[in-house]
Protein backbone atom coordinates (compact mmCIF):
# COMPACT_ATOMS: atom_id res chain seq x y z
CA UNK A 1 83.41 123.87 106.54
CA UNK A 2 84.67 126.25 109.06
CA UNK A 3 86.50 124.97 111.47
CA UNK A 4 87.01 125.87 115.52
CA UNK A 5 90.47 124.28 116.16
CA UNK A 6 91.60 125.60 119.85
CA UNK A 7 95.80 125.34 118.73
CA UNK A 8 96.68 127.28 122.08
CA UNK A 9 95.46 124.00 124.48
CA UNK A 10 98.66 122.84 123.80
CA UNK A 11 101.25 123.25 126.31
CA UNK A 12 104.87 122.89 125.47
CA UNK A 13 106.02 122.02 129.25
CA UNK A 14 104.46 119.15 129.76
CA UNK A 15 103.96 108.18 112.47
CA UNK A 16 110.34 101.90 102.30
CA UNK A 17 109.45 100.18 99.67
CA UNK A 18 107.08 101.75 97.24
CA UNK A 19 105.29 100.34 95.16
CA UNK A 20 104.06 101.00 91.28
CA UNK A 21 100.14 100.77 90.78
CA UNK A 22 101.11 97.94 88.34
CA UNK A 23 102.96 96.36 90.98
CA UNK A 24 102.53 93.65 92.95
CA UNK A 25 103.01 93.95 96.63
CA UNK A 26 106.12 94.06 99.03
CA UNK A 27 106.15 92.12 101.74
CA UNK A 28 105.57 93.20 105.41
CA UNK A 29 108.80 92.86 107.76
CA UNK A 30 109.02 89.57 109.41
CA UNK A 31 108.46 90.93 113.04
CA UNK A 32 108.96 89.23 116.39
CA UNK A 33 107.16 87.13 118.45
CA UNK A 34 103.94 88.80 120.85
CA UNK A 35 104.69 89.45 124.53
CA UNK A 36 103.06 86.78 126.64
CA UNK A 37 104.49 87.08 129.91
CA UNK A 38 102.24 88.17 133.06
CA UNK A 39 102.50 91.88 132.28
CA UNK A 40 101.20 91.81 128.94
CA UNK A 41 97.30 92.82 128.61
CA UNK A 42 95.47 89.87 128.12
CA UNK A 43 92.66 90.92 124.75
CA UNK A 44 89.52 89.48 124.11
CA UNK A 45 90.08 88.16 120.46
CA UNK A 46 87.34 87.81 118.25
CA UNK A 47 84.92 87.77 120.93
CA UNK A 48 81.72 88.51 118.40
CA UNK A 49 82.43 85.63 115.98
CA UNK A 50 82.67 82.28 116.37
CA UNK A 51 86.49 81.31 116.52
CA UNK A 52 86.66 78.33 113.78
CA UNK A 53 88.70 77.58 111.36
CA UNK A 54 85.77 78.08 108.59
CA UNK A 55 85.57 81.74 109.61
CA UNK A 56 89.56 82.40 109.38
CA UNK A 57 90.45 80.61 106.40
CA UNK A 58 87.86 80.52 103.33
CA UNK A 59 88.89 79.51 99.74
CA UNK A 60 92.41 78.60 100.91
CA UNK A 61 93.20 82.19 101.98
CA UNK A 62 94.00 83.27 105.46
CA UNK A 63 92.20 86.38 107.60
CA UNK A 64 94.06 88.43 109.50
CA UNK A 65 93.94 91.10 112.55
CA UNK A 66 94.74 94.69 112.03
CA UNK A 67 95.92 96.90 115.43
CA UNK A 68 95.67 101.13 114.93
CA UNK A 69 96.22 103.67 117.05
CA UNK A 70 96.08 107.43 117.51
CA UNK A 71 98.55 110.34 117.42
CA UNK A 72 101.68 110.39 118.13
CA UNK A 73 102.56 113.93 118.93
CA UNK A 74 105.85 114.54 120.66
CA UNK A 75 105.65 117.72 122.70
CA UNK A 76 108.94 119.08 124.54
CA UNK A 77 108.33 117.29 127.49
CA UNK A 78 108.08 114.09 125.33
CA UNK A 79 111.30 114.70 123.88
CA UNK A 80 113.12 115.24 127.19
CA UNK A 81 111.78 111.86 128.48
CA UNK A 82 113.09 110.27 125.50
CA UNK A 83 116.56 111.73 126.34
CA UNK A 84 116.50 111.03 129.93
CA UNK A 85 115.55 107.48 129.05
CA UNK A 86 117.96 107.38 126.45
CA UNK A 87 120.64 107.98 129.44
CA UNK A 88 122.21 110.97 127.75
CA UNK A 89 122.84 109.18 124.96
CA UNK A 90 120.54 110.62 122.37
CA UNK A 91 116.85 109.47 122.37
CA UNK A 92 114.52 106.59 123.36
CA UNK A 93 111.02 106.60 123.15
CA UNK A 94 110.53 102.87 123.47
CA UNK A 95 110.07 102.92 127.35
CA UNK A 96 106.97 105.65 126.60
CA UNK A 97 105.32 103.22 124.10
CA UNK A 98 105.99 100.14 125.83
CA UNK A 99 102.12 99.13 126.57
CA UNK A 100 101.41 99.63 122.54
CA UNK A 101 103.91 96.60 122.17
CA UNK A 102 101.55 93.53 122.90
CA UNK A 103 98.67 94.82 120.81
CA UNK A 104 100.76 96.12 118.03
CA UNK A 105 103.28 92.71 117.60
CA UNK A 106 100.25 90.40 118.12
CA UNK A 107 98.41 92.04 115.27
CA UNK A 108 99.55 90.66 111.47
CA UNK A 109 99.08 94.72 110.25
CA UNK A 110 99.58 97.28 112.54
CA UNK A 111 99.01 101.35 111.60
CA UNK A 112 100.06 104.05 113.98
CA UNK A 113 99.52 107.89 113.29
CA UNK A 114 103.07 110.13 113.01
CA UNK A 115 101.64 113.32 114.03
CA UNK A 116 104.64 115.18 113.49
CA UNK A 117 108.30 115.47 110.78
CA UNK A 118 111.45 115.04 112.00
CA UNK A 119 114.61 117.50 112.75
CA UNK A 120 118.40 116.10 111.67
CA UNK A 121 119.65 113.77 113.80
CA UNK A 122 121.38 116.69 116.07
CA UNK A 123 118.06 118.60 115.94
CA UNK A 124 117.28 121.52 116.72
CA UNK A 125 113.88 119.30 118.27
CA UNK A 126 111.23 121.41 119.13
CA UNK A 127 107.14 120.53 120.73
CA UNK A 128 104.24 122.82 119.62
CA UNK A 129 103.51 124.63 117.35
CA UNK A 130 106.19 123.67 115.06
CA UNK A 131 107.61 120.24 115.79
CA UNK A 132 110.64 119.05 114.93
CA UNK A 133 110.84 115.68 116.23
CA UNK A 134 113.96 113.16 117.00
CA UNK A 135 114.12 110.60 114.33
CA UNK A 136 115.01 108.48 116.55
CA UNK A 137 111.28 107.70 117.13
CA UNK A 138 110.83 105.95 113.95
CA UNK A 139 112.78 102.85 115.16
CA UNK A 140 110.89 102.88 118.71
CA UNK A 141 107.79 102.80 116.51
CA UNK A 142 108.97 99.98 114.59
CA UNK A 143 110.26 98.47 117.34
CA UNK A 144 107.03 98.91 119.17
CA UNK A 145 105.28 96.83 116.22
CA UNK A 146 103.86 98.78 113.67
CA UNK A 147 104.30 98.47 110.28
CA UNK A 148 102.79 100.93 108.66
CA UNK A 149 102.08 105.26 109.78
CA UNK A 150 100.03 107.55 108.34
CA UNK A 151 101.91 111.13 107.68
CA UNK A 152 99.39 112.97 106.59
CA UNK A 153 98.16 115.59 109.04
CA UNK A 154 98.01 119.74 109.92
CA UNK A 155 102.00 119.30 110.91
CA UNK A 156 103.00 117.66 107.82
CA UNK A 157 104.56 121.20 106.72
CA UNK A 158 106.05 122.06 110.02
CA UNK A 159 109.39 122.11 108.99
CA UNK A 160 108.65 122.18 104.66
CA UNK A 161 110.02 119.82 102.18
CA UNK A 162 112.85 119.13 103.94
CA UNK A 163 110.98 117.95 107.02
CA UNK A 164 108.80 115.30 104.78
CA UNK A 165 112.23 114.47 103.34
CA UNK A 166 113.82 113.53 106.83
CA UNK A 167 110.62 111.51 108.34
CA UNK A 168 110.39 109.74 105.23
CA UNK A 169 113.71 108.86 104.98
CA UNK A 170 114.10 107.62 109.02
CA UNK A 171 110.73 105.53 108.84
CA UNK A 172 112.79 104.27 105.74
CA UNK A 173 115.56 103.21 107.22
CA UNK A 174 113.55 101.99 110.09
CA UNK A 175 111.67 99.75 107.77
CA UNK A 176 108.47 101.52 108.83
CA UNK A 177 105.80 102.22 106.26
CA UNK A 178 104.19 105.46 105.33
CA UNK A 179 101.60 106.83 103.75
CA UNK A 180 99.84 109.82 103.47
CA UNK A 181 103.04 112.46 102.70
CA UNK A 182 105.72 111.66 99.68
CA UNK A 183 108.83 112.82 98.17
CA UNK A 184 108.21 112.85 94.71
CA UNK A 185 104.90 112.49 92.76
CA UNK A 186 105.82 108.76 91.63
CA UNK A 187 106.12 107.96 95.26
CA UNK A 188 102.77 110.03 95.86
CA UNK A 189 101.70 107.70 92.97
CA UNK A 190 102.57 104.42 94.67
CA UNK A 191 101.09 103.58 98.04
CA UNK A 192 101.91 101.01 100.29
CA UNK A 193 100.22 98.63 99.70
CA UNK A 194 101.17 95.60 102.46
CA UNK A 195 100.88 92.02 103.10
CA UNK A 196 98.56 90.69 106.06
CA UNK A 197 97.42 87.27 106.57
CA UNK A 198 96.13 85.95 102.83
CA UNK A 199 95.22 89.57 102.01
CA UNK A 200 96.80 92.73 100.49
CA UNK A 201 95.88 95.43 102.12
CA UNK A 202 96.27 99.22 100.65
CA UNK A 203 96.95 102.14 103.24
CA UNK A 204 96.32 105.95 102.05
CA UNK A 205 96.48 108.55 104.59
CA UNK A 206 95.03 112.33 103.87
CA UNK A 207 94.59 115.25 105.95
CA UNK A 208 92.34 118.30 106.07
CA UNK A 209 94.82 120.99 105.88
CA UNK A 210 98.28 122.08 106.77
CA UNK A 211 99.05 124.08 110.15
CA UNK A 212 99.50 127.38 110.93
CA UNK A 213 102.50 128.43 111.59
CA UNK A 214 104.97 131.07 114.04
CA UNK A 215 103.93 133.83 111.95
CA UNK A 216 100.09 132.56 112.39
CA UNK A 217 99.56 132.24 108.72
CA UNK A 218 98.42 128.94 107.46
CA UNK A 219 101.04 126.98 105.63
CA UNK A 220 100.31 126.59 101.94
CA UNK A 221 100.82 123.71 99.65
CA UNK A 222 103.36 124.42 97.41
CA UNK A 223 101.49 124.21 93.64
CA UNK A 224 104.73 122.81 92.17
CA UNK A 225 105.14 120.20 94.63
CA UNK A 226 101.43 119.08 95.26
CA UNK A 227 102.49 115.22 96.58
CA UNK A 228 104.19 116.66 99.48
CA UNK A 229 100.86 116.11 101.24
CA UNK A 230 97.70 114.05 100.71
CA UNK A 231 94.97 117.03 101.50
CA UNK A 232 91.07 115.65 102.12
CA UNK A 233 89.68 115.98 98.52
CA UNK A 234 86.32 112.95 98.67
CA UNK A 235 86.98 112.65 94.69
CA UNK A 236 90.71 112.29 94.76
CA UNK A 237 90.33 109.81 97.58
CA UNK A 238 87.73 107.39 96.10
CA UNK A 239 90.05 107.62 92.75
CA UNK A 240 93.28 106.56 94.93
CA UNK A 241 91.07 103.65 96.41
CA UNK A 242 90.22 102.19 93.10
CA UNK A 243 93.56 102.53 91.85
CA UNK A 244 94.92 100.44 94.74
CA UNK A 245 92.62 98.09 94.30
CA UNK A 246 93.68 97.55 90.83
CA UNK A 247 97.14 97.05 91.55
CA UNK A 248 95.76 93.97 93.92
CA UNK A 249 94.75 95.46 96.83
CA UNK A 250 91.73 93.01 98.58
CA UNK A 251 91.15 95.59 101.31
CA UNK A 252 91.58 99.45 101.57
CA UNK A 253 91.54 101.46 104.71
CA UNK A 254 92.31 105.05 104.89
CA UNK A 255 93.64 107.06 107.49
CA UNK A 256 91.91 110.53 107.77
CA UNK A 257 93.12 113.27 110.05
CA UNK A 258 89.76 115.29 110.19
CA UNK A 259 87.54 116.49 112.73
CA UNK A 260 87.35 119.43 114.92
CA UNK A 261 89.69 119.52 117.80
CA UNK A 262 88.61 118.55 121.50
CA UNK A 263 85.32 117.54 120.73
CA UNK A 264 84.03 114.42 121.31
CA UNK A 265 81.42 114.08 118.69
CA UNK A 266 82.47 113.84 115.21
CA UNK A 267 81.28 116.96 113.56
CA UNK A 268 79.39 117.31 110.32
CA UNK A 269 82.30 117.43 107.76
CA UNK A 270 83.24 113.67 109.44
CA UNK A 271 80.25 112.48 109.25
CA UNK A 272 79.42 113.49 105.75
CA UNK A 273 82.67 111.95 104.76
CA UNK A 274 81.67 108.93 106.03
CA UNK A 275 78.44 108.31 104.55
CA UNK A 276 80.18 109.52 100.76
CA UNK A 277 83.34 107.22 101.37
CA UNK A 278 81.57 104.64 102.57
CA UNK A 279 78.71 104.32 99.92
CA UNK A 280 80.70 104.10 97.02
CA UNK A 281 80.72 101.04 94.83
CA UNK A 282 82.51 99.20 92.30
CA UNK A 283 80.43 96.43 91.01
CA UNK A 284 78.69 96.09 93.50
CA UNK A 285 81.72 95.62 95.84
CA UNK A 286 82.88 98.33 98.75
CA UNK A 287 85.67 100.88 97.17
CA UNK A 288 86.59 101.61 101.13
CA UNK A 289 86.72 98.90 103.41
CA UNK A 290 87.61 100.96 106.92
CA UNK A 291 88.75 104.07 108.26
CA UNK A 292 90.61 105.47 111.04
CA UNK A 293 90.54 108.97 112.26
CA UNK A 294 92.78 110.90 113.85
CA UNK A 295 93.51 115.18 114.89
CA UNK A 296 90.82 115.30 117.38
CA UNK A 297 93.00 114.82 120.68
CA UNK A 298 90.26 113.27 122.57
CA UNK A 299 88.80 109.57 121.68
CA UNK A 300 85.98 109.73 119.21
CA UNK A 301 83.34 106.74 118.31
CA UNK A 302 83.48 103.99 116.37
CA UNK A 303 80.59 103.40 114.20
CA UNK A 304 79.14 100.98 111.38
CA UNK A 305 78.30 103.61 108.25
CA UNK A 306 76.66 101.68 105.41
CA UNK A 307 77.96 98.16 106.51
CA UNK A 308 81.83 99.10 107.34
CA UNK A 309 83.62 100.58 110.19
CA UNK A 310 84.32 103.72 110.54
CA UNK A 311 86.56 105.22 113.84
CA UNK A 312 85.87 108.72 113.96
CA UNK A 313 89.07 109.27 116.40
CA UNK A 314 91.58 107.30 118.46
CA UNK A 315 92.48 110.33 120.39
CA UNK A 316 96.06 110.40 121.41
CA UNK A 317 98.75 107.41 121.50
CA UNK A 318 101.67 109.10 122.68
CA UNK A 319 101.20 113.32 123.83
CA UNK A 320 102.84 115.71 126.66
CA UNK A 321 100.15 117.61 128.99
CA UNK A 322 97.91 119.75 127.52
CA UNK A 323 95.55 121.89 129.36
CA UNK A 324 92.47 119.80 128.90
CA UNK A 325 93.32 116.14 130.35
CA UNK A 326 91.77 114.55 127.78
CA UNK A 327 94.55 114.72 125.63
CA UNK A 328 95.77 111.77 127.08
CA UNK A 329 93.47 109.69 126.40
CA UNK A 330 92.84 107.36 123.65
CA UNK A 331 91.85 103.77 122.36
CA UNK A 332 93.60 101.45 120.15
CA UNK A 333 91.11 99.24 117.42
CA UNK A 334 91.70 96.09 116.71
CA UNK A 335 89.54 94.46 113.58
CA UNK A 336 89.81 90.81 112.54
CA UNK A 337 88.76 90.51 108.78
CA UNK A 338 87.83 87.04 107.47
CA UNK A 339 88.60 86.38 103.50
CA UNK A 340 85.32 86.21 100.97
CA UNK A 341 83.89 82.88 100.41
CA UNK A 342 84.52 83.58 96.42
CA UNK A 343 87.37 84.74 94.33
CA UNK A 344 86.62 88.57 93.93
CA UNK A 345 84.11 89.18 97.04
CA UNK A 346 84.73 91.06 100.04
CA UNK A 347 86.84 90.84 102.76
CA UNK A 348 84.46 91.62 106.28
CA UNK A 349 85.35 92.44 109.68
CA UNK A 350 84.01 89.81 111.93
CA UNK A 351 85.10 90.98 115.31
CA UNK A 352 85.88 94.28 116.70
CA UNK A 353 87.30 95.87 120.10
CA UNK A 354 88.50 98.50 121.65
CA UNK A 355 91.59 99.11 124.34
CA UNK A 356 91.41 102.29 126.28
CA UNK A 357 94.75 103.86 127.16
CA UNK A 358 96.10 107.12 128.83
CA UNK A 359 99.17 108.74 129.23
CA UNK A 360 100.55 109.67 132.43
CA UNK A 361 103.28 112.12 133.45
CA UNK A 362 104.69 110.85 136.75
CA UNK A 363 106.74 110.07 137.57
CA UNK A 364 107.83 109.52 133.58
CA UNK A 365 105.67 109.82 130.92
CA UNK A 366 104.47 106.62 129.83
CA UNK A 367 101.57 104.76 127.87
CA UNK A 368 98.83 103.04 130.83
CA UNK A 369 97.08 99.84 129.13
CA UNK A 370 93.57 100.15 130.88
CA UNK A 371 92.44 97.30 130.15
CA UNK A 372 93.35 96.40 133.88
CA UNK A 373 93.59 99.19 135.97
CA UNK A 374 97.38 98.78 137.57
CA UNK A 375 98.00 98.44 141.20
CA UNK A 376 97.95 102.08 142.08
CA UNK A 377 97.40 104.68 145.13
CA UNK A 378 93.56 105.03 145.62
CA UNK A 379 93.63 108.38 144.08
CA UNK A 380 95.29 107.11 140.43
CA UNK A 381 93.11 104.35 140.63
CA UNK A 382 90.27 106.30 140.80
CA UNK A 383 91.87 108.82 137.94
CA UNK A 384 92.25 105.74 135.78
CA UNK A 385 88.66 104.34 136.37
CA UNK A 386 87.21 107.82 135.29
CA UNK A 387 89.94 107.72 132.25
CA UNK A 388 88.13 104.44 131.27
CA UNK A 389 84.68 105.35 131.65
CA UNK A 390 85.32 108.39 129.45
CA UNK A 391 87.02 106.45 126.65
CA UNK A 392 84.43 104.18 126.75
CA UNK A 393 81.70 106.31 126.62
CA UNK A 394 83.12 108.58 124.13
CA UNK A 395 83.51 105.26 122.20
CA UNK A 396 80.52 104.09 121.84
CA UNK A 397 77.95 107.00 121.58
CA UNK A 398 76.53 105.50 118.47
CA UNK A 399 75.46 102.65 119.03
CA UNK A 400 79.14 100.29 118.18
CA UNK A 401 78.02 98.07 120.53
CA UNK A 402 75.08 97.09 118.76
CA UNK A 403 76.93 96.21 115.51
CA UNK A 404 79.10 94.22 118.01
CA UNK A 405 82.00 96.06 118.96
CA UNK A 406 83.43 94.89 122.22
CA UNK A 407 86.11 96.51 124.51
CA UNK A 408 89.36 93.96 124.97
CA UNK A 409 89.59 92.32 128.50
């Protein structure tokens, strides 16, 4: 459908181990312990389920949490806080994404979205509209606590092959996940497919379309080298779900960087999406069992389409000013699943929340947990309050609160 993407609110001042689909699956990453000090946000877990050992463990096999957040999307001013924290000595981003770490280590799967590809090592690094981002960022993320990033998205082709070639290969050496973008088409052929809890748990990652790029022209996908990116194609998608799910996947979630740009309401290609995606049925068992969306900028709802959740957009995770404020603004999900009761059924989400977040510029950019608004001025308290209230609202326009999604605390 046609689409009315608004590119120019961008301002430049101011995301392994593959596997076979025979294969079995490769372990997560041991990773380290959550933050519990004073300063960590304190979440609300499983508030909409009872919290007993029946519900967590069924059959012998564990649940587990899953934590995902929006885009990552390093504009220049991004990058130049990453190499004035770094000291002068090349690039840190881990002060920036500092309030993602409690959520993302306390979670046994956590998914960010890499907006953008990487430059070498030395760069050139460039923000909007072609980035060329700092490898460097793939350890912070890691760091930070994910596991896993979708790749797929309108930048994926910023900087061609090559660029695909360098993220992959950082997040690689990072031992950060991807999905969504590939090398070669028996990588494309072999998603992640990752170990949470008692569960396997498949992650594909698709976009709508590529970018356009300096010369305005959108960038096409090169018809000899079609696995470079995952494009939005309902049949392909439902296809790639089954397929992980024979390989051993118990649950599937897909990452899908859709929507129309700076609107808060999913629009019609979304929510047609959703209802298709969501409907289909092997056996009588789900073929998706969640999806995250991303590309929007601003947060999005969350929303129960034909029994599973479906987040239409996390807004932003990590972004440099951009000339409507609510780029900076986004929520992280967090969705406990509890195993089936029977060799073969369904995993289920049986709690869900939300954590609001914002970026702020001064006097460094870094990610705000608004859970609890910080001891601020009067004037950025107030700024935060109204951040929160639009997050919140934007979150649950349809009704998530009803199918008993609950914001952390």
């Amino acid at each position: 459908m046609p689409r009315r993407r608004r590119q120019g609110q961008h301002r430049t001042a101011a995301v392994g181990c593959a596997l076979l689909l025979a294969a079995t699956a490769c372990a997560v990453p041991d990773r380290p312990t959550a933050a519990t000090g004073s300063d960590a946000p304190q979440t609300q877990r499983d508030s909409s389920a009872p919290d007993d050992a029946a519900e967590q463990r069924r059959g012998g096999r564990q649940g587990f949490t899953l934590v995902a957040s929006g885009d990552i999307l390093p504009h220049d001013a991004i990058i130049e806080q990453a190499r004035k924290d770094a000291g002068g000595r090349g690039f840190d981003f881990r002060p920036m994404l500092a309030a993602a770490r409690p959520l993302a280590h306390g979670a046994d799967l956590s998914i960010c979205h890499m907006e953008t590809v990487y430059a070498a090592p030395r760069g050139p690094f460039t923000g909007y509209p072609a980035f060329r981002t700092p490898p460097q960022i793939a350890g912070a993320i890691r760091a930070t606590g994910y596991d896993s990033c979708s790749t797929a998205s309108n930048h994926t082709l910023d900087a061609g092959p090559a660029g695909v070639t360098r993220t992959l290969n950082a997040m690689d050496a990072a031992g950060l996940r991807h999905s969504g973008s590939a090398r070669s088409a028996a990588e494309r052929a072999a998603p992640p497919l990752l170990r949470a809890g008692g569960a396997t748990v498949a992650h594909l990652a698709y976009t709508y379309g590529t970018n356009v790029g300096a010369d305005s022209r959108g960038i096409p996908l090169d018809a000899a080298r079609p696995w470079l990116v995952n494009r939005t194609d309902p049949v392909r998608i439902l296809r790639d779900a089954r397929a992980a799910r024979r390989a051993g996947a118990d649950v599937v979630v897909l990452s899908m960087h859709w929507g129309t740009e700076w609107q808060e309401q999913p629009d019609d290609e979304q929510l047609e999406l959703a209802q298709q995606l969501t409907a289909a049925r092997d056996g009588g068992r789900r073929v998706v069992d969640l999806i995250l969306g991303t590309h929007a900028h601003v947060p999005q709802a969350y929303e129960k389409v034909n029994g599973t959740w479906v987040v239409y957009g996390m807004g932003d995770q990590l972004a440099g000013e951009m000339s409507d404020p609510r780029g900076s603004m986004g929520s992280t999900a967090r969705f406990a699943f509890a195993p089936p009761s029977r060799r073969g059924g369904e995993w289920r989400v049986r709690a869900a929340e939300f954590t609001p977040h914002l970026v702020v510029a001064e006097p460094d950019f870094r990610l705000v947990d608004l859970t609890e608004v910080p001891k601020v001025s009067p004037d950025e308290r107030a700024r935060y309050i109204r951040a929160r209230n639009l997050i919140t609202r934007a979150v649950l326009a349809r009704g998530a609160a009803e199918d008993g999604l609950r914001a952390a605390r």
